[in-house]
N, C-alpha and C. Protein backbone atom coordinates (compact mmCIF):
# COMPACT_ATOMS: atom_id res chain seq x y z
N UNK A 1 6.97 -123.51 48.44
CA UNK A 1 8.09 -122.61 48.63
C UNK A 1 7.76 -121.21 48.10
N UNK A 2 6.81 -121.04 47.19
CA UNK A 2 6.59 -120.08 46.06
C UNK A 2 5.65 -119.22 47.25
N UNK A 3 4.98 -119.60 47.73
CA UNK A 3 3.85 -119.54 49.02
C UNK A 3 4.63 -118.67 49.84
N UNK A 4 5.65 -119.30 50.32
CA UNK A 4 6.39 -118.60 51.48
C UNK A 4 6.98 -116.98 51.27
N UNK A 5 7.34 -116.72 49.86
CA UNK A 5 8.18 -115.92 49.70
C UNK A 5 7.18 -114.65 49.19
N UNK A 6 6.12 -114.85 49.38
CA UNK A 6 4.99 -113.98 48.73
C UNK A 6 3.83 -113.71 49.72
N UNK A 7 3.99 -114.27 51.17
CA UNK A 7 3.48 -113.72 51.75
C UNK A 7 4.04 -112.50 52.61
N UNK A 8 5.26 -112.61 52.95
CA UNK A 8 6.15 -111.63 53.92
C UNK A 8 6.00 -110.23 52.55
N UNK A 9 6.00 -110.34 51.45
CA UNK A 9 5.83 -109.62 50.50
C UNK A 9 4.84 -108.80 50.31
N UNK A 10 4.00 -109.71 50.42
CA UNK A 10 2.04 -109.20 50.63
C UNK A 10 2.12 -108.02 52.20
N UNK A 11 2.65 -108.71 53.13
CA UNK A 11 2.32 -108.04 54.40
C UNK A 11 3.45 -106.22 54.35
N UNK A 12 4.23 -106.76 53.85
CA UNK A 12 5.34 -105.24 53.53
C UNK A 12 4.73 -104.60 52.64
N UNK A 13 3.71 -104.58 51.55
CA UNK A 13 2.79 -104.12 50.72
C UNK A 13 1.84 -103.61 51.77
N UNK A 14 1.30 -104.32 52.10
CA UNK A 14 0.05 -103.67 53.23
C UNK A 14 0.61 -102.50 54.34
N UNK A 15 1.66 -103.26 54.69
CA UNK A 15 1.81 -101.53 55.59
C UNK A 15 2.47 -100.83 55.07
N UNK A 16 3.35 -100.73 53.82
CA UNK A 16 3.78 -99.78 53.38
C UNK A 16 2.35 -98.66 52.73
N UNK A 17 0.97 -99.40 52.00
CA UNK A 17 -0.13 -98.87 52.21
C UNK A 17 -1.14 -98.02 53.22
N UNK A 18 -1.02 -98.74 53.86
CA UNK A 18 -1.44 -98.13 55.02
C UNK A 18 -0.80 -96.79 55.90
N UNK A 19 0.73 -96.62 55.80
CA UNK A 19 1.30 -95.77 55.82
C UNK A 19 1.04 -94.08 55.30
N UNK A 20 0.58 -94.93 53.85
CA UNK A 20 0.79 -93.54 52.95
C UNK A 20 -0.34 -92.81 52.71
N UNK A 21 -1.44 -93.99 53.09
CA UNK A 21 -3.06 -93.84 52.81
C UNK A 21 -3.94 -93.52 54.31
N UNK A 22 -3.37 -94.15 55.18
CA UNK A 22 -3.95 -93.76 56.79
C UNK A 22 -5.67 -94.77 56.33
N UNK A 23 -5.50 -94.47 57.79
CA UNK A 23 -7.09 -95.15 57.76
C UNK A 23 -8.26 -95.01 57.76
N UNK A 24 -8.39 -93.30 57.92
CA UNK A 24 -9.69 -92.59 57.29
C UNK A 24 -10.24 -92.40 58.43
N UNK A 25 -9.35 -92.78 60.15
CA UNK A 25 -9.76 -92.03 61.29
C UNK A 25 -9.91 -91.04 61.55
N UNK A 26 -11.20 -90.59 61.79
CA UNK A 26 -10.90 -89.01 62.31
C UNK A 26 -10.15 -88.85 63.63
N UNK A 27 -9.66 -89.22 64.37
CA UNK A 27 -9.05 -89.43 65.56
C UNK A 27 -7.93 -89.11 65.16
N UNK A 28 -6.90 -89.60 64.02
CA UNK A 28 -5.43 -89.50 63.17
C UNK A 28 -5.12 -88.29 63.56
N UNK A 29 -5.77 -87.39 63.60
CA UNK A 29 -5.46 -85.93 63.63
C UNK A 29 -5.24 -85.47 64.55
N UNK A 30 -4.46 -84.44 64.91
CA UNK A 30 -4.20 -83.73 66.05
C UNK A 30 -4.27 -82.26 65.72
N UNK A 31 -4.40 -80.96 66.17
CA UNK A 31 -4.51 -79.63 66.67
C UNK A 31 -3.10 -79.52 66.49
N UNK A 32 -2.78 -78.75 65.18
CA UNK A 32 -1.18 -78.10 65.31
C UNK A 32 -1.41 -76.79 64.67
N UNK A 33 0.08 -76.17 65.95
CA UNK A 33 -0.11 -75.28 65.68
C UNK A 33 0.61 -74.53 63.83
N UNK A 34 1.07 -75.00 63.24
CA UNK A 34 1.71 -74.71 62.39
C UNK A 34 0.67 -75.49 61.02
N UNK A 35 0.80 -75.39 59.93
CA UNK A 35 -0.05 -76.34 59.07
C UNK A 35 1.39 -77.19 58.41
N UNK A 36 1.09 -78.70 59.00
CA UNK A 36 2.25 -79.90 58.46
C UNK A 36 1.01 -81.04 58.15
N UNK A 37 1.87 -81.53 57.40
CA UNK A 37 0.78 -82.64 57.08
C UNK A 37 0.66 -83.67 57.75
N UNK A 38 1.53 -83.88 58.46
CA UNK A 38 1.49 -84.95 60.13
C UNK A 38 2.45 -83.93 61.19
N UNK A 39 1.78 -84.04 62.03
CA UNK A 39 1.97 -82.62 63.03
C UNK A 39 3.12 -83.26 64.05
N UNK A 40 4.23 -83.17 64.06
CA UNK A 40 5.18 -83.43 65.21
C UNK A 40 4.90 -83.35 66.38
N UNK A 41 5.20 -83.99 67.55
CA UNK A 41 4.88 -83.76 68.98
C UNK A 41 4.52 -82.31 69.09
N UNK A 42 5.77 -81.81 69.18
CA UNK A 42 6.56 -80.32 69.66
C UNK A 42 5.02 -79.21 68.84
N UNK A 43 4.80 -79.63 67.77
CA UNK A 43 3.87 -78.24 67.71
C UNK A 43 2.36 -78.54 68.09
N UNK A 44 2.41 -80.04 68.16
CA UNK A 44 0.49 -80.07 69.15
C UNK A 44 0.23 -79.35 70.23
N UNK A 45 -1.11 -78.83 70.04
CA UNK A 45 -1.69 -78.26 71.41
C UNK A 45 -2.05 -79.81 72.52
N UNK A 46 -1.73 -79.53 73.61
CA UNK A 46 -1.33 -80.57 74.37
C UNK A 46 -2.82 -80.20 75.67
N UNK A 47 -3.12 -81.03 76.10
CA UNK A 47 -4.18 -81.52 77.30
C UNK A 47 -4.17 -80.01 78.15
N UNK A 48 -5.11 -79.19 78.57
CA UNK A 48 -4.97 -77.72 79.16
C UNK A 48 -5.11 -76.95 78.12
N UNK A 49 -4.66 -77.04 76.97
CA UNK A 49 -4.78 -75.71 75.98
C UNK A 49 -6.20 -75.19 76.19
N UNK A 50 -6.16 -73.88 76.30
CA UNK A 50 -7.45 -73.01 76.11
C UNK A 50 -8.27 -72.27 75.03
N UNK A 51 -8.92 -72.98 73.89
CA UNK A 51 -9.05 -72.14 73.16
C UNK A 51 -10.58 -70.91 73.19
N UNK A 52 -10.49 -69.93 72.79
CA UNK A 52 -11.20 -69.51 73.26
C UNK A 52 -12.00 -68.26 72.33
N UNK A 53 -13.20 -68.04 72.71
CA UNK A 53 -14.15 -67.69 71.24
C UNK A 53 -14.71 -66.49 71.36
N UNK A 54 -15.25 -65.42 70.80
CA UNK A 54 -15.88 -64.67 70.51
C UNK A 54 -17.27 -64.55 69.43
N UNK A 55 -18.08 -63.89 69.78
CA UNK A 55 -18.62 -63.80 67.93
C UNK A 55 -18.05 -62.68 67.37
N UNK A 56 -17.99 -63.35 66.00
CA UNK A 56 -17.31 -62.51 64.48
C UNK A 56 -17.79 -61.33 64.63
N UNK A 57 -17.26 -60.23 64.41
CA UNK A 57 -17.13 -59.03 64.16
C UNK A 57 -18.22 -58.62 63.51
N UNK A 58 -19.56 -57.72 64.07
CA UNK A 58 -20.35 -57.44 63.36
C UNK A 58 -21.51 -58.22 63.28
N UNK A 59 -21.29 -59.69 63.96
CA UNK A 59 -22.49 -60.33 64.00
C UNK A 59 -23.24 -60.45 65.39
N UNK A 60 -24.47 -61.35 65.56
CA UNK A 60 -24.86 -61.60 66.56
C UNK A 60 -25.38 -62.91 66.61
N UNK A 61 -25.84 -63.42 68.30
CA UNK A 61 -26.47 -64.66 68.14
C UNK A 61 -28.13 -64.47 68.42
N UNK A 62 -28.69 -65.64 67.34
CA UNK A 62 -30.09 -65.56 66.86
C UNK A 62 -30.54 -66.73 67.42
N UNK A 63 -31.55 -66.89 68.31
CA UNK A 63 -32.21 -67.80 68.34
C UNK A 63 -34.06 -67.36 67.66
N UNK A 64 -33.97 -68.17 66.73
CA UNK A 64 -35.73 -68.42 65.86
C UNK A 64 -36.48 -69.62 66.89
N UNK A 65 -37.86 -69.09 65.81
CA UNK A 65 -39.01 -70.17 66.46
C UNK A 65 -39.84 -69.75 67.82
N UNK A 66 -41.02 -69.32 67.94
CA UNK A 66 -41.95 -68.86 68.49
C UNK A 66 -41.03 -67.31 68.90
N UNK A 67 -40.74 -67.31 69.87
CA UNK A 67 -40.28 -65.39 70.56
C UNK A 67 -38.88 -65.74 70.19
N UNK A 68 -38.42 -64.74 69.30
CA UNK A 68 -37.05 -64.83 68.53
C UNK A 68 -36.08 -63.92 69.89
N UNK A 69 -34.77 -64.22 69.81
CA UNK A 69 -33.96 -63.27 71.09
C UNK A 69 -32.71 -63.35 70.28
N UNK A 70 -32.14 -62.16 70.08
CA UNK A 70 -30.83 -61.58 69.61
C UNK A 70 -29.89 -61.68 70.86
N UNK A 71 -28.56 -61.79 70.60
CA UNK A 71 -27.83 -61.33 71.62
C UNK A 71 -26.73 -60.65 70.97
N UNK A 72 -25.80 -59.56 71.24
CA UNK A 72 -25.03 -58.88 70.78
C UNK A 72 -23.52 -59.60 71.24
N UNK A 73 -23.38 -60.16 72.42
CA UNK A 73 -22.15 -60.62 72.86
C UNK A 73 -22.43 -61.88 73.23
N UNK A 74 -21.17 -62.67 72.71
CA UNK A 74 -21.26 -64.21 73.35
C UNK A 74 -19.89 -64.43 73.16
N UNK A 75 -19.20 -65.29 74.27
CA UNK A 75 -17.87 -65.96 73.87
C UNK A 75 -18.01 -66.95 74.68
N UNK A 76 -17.01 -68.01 74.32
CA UNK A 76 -16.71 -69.19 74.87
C UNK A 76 -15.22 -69.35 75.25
N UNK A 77 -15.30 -70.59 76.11
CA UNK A 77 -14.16 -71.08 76.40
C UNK A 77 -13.69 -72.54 76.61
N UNK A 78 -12.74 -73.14 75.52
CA UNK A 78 -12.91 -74.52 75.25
C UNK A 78 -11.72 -75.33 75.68
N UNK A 79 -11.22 -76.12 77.04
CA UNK A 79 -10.39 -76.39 77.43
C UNK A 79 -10.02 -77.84 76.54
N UNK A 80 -8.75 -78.11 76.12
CA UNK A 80 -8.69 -79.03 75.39
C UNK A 80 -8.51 -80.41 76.73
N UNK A 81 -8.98 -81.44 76.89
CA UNK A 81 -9.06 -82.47 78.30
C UNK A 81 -8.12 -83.79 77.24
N UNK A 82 -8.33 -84.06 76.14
CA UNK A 82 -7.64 -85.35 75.83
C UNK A 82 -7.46 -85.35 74.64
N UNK A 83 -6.01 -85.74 73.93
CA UNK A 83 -4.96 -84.99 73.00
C UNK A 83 -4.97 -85.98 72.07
N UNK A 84 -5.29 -87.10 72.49
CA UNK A 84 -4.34 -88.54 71.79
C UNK A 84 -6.13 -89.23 71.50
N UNK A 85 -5.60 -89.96 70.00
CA UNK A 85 -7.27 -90.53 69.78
C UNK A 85 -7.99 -89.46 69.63
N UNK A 86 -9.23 -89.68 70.35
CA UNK A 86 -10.15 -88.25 70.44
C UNK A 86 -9.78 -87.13 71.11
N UNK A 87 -9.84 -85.87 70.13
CA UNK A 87 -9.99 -84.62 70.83
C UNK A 87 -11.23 -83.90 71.67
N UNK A 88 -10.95 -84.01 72.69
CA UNK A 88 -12.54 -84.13 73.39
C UNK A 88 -12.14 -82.35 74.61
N UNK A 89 -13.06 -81.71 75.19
CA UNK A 89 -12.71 -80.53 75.64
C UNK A 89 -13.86 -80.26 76.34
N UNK A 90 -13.96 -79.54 77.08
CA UNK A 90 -14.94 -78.98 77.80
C UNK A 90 -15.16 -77.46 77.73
N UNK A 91 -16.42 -76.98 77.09
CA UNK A 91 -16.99 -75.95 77.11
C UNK A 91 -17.73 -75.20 77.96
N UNK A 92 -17.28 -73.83 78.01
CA UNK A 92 -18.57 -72.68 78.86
C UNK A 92 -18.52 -71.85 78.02
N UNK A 93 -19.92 -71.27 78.01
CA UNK A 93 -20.31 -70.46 76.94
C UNK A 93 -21.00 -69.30 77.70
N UNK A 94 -20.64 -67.94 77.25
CA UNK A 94 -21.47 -67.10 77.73
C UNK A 94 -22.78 -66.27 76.81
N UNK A 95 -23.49 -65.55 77.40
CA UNK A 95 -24.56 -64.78 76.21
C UNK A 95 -25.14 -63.52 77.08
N UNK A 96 -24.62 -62.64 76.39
CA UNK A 96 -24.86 -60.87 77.15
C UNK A 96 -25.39 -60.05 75.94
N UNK A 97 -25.77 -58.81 76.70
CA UNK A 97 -26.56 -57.73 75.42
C UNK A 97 -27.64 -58.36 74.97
N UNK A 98 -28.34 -58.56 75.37
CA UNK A 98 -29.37 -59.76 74.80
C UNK A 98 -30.62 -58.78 74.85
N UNK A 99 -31.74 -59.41 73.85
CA UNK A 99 -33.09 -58.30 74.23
C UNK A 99 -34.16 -59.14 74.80
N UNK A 100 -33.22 -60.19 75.10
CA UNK A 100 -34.44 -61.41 76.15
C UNK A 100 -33.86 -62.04 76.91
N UNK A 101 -34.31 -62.80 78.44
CA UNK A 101 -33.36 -63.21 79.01
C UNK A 101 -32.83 -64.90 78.88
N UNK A 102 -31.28 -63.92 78.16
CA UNK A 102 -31.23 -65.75 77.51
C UNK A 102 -29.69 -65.82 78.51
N UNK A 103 -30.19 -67.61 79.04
CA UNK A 103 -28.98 -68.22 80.02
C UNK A 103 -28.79 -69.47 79.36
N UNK A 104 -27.55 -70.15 79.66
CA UNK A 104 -26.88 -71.09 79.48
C UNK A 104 -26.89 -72.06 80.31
N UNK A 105 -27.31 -73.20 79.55
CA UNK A 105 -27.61 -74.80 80.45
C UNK A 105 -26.59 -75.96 80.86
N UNK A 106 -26.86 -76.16 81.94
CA UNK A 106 -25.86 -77.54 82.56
C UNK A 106 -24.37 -77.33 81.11
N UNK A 107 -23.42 -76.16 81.23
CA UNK A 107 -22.19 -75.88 81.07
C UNK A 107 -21.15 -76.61 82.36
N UNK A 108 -20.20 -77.20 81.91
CA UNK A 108 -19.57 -77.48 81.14
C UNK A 108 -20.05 -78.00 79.93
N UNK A 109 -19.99 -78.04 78.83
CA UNK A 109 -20.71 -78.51 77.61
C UNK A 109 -19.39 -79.98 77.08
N UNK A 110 -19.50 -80.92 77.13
CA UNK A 110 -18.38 -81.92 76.64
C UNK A 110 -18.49 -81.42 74.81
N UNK A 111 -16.78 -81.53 74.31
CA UNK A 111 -16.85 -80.77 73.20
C UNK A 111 -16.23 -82.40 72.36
N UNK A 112 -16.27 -82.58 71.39
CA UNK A 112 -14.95 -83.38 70.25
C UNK A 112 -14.94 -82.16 68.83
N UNK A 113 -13.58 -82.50 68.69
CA UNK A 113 -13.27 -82.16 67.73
C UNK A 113 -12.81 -83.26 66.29
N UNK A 114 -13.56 -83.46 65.44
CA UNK A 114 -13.68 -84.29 64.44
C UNK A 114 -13.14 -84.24 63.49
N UNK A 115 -11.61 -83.66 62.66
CA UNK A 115 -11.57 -83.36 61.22
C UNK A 115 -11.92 -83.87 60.23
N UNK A 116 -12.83 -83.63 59.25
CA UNK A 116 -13.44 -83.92 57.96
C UNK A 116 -11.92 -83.95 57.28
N UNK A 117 -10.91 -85.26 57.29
CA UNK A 117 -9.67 -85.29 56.96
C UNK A 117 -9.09 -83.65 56.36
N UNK A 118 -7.91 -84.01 55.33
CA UNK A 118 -7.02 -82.64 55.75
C UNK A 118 -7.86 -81.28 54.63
N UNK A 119 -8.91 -81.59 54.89
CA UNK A 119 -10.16 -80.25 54.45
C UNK A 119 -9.80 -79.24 54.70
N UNK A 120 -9.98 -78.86 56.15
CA UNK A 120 -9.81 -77.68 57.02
C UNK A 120 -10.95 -77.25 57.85
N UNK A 121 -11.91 -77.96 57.35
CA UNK A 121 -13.38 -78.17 57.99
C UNK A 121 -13.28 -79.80 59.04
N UNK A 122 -13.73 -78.78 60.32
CA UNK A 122 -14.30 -79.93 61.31
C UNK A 122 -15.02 -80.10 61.93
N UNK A 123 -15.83 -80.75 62.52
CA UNK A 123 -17.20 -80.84 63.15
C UNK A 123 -17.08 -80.89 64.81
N UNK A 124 -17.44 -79.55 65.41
CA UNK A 124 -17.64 -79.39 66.85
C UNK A 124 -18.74 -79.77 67.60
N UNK A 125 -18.51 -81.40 67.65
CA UNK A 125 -19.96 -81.77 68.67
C UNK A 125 -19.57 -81.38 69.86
N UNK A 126 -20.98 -80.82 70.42
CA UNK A 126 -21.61 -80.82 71.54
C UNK A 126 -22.37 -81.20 72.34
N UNK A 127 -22.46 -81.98 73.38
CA UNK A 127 -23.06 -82.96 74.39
C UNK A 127 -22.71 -83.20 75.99
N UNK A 128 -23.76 -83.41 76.05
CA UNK A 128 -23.68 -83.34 77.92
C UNK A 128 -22.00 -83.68 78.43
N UNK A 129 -21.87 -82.70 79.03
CA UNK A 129 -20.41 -83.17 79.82
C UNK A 129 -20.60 -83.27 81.42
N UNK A 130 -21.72 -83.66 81.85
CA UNK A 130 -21.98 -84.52 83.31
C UNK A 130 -23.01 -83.87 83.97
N UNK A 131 -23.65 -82.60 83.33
CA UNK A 131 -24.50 -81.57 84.10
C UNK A 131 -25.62 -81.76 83.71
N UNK A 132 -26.31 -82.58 82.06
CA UNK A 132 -27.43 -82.45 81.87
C UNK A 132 -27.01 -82.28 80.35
N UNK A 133 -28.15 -82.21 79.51
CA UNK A 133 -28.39 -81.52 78.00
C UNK A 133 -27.68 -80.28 77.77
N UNK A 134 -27.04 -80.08 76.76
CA UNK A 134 -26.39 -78.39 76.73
C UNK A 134 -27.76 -78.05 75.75
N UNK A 135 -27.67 -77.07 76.37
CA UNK A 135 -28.96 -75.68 75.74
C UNK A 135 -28.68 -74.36 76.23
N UNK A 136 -29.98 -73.63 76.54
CA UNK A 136 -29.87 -72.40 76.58
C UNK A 136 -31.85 -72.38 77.34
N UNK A 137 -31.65 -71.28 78.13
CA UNK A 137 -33.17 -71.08 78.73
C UNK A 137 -33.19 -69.64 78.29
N UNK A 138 -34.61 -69.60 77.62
CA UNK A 138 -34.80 -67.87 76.90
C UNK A 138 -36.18 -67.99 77.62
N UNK A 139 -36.10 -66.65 78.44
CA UNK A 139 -37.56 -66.07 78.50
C UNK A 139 -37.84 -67.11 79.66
N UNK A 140 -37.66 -67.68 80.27
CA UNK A 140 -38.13 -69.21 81.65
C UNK A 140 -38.43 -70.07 80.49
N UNK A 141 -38.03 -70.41 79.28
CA UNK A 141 -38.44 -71.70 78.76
C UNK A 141 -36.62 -72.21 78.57
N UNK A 142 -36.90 -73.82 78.62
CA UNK A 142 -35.41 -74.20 78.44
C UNK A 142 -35.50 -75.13 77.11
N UNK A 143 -33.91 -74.67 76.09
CA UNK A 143 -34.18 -76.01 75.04
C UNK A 143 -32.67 -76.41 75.05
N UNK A 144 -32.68 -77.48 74.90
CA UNK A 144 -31.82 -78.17 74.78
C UNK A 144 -31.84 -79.27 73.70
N UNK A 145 -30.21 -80.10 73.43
CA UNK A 145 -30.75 -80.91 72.37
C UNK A 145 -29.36 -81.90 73.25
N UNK A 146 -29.76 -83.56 72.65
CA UNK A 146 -28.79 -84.64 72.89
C UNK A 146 -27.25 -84.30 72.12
N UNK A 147 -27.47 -83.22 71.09
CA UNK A 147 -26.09 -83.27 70.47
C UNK A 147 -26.14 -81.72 69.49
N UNK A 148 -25.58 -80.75 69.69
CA UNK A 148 -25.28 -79.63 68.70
C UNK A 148 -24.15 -80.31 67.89
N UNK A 149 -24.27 -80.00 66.46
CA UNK A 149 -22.25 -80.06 65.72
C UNK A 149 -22.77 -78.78 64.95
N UNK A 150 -21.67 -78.47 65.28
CA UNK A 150 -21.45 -76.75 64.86
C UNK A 150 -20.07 -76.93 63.72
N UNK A 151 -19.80 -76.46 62.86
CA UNK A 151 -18.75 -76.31 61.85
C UNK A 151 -17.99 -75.69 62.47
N UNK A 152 -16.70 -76.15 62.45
CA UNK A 152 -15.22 -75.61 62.83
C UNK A 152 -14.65 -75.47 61.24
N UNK A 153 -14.01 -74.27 60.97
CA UNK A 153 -13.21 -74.09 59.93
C UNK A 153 -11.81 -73.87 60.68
N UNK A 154 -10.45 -74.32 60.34
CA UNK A 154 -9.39 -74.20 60.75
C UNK A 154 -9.08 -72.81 60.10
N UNK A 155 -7.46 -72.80 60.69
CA UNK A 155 -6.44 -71.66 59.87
C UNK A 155 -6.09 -71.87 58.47
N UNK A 156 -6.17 -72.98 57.79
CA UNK A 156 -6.22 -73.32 56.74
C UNK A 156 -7.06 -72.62 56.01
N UNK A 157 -8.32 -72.80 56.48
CA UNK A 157 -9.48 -72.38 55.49
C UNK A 157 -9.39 -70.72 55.62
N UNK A 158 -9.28 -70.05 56.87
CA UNK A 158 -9.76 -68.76 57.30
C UNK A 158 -8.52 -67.74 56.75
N UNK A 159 -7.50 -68.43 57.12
CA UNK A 159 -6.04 -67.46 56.84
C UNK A 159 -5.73 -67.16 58.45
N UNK A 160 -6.49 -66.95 59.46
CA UNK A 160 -6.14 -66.65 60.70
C UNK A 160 -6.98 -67.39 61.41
N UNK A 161 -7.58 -66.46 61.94
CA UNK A 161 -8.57 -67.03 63.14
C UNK A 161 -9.52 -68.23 63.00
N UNK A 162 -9.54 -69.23 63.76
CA UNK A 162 -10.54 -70.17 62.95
C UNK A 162 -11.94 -69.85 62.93
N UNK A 163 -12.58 -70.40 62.47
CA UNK A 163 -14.32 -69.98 62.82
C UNK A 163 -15.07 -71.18 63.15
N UNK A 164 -16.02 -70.71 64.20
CA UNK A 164 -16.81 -72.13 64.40
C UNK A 164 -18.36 -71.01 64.45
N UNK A 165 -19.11 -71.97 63.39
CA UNK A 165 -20.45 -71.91 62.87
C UNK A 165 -21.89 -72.57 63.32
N UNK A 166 -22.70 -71.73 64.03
CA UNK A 166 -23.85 -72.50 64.60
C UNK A 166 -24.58 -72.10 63.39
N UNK A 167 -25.22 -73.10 62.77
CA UNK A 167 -26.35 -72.95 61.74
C UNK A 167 -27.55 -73.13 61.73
N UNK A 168 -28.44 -72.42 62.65
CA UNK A 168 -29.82 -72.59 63.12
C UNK A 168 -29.99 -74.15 63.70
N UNK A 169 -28.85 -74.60 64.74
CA UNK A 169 -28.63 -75.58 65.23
C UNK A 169 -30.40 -75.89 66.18
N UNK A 170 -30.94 -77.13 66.14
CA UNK A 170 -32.18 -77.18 66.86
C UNK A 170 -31.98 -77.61 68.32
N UNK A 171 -32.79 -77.22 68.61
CA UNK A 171 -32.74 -76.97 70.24
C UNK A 171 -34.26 -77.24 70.54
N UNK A 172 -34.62 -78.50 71.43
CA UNK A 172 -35.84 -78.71 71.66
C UNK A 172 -36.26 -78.23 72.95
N UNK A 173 -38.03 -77.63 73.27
CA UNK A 173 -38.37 -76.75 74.31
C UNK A 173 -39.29 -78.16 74.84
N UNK A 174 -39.31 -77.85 75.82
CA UNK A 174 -40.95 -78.60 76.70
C UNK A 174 -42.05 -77.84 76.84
N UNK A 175 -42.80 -78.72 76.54
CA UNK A 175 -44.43 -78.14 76.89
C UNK A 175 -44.39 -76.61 75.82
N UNK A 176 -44.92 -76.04 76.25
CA UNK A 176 -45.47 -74.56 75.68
C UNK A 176 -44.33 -74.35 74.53
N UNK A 177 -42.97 -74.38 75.19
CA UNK A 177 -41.82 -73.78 74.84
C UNK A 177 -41.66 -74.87 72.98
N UNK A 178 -41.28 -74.26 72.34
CA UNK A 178 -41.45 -74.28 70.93
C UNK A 178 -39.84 -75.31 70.63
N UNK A 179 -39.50 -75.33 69.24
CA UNK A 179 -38.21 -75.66 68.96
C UNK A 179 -37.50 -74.21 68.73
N UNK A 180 -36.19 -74.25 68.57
CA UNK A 180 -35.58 -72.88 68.85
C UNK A 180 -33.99 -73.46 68.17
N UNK A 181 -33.94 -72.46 67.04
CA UNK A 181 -32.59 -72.29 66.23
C UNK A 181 -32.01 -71.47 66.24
N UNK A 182 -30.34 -71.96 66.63
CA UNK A 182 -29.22 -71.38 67.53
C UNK A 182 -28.48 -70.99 65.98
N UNK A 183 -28.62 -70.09 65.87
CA UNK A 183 -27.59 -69.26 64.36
C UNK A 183 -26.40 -68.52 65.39
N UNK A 184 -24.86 -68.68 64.95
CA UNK A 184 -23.71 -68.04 65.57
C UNK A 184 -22.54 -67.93 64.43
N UNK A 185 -21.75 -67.40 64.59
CA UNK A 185 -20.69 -67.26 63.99
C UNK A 185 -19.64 -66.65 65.00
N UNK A 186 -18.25 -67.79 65.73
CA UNK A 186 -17.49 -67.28 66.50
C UNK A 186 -15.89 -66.79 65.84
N UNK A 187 -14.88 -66.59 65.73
CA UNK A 187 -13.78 -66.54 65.89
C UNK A 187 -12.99 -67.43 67.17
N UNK A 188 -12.14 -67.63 66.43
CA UNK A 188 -11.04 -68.40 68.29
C UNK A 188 -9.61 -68.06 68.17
N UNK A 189 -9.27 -68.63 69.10
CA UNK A 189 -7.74 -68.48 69.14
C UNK A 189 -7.11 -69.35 70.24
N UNK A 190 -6.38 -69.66 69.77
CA UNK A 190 -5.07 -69.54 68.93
C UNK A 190 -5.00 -70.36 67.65
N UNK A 191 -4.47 -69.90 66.43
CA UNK A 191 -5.08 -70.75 65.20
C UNK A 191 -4.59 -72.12 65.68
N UNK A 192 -5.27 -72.76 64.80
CA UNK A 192 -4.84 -74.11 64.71
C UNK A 192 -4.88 -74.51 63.38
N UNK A 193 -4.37 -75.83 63.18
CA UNK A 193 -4.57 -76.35 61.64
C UNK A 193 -4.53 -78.00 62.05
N UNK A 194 -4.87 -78.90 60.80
CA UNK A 194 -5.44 -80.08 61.09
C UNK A 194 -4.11 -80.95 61.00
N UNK A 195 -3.20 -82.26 61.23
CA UNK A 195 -1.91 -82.56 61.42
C UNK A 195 -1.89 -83.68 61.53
């Protein structure tokens, strides 16, 4: 009898736990626009949102490793495709002002968005979204890699604009063509925060 009355007990313990503690999914999270600590319907960015990038003020993008190429302008554009579970999006990226000729590979780029829980830091992988390897071709050589993650900082961390961080991300060449590290620093918009 003692049995009976201590298990329904045990199980109202467990999810009242689980409740308060979550399960350490990165998926839990959603894109809000406001900073709440569980994000209500009404302020998620919802399936279509566009977010969309620049580089930071003053910087440029660097690719290192055998013939180095600057570019002065780059922005992106990151459609959000699926809201619930994984945040997953599709990327195009552009690269102008350049002092070499650098182009952009099999774009759409498939994006997730990962939060490193309620940090403010999240991890922007990047991977084929149906066209091939995402890379970049400098000079007629092409590099690409199976997966970029670039650092996303939210509105949390920044105060406004979020930032997403390429950190001499590697990028593999064929034949002749060398390895090649993608250094960036973007801005986006519209803020977001983690929820």
């Amino acid at each position: 009898m003692r049995f009976v009355k201590v298990v329904p007990l045990l199980i109202v313990v467990a999810m009242i736990a689980t409740a308060f503690v979550g399960t350490g999914s990165a998926s839990a999270w959603s894109m809000c626009k406001k900073p709440e600590p569980v994000c209500p319907e009404f302020l998620r960015y919802h399936t279509g949102q566009v977010f969309t990038g620049a580089l930071q003020e003053g910087t440029q993008a660097h690719f290192t490793g055998g013939t180095e190429a600057i570019c002065k302008s780059s922005s992106f554009e990151d459609t959000l495709v699926t809201e619930n579970g994984s945040l997953e999006g599709a990327m195009s990226l552009s690269m102008s002002s350049c002092n070499a000729t650098v182009g952009v590979l099999h774009a759409p780029w498939k994006t997730e968005h990962i939060a490193i829980e309620p940090s403010g830091t999240w991890e922007l992988r990047i991977s084929n979204g149906g066209s091939g390897l995402p890379g970049f071709s400098i000079n007629g050589c092409e590099y690409t890699a199976e997966s970029i993650v670039l650092t996303l900082e939210d509105s949390s961390l920044t105060g406004g604009a979020p930032r997403v961080i390429a950190n001499k991300e590697l990028l593999t060449g064929a034949g002749a063509c060398s390895v090649k590290g993608w250094t960036a620093t973007y801005r986006e918009s519209p803020n977001f925060y983690a929820g």
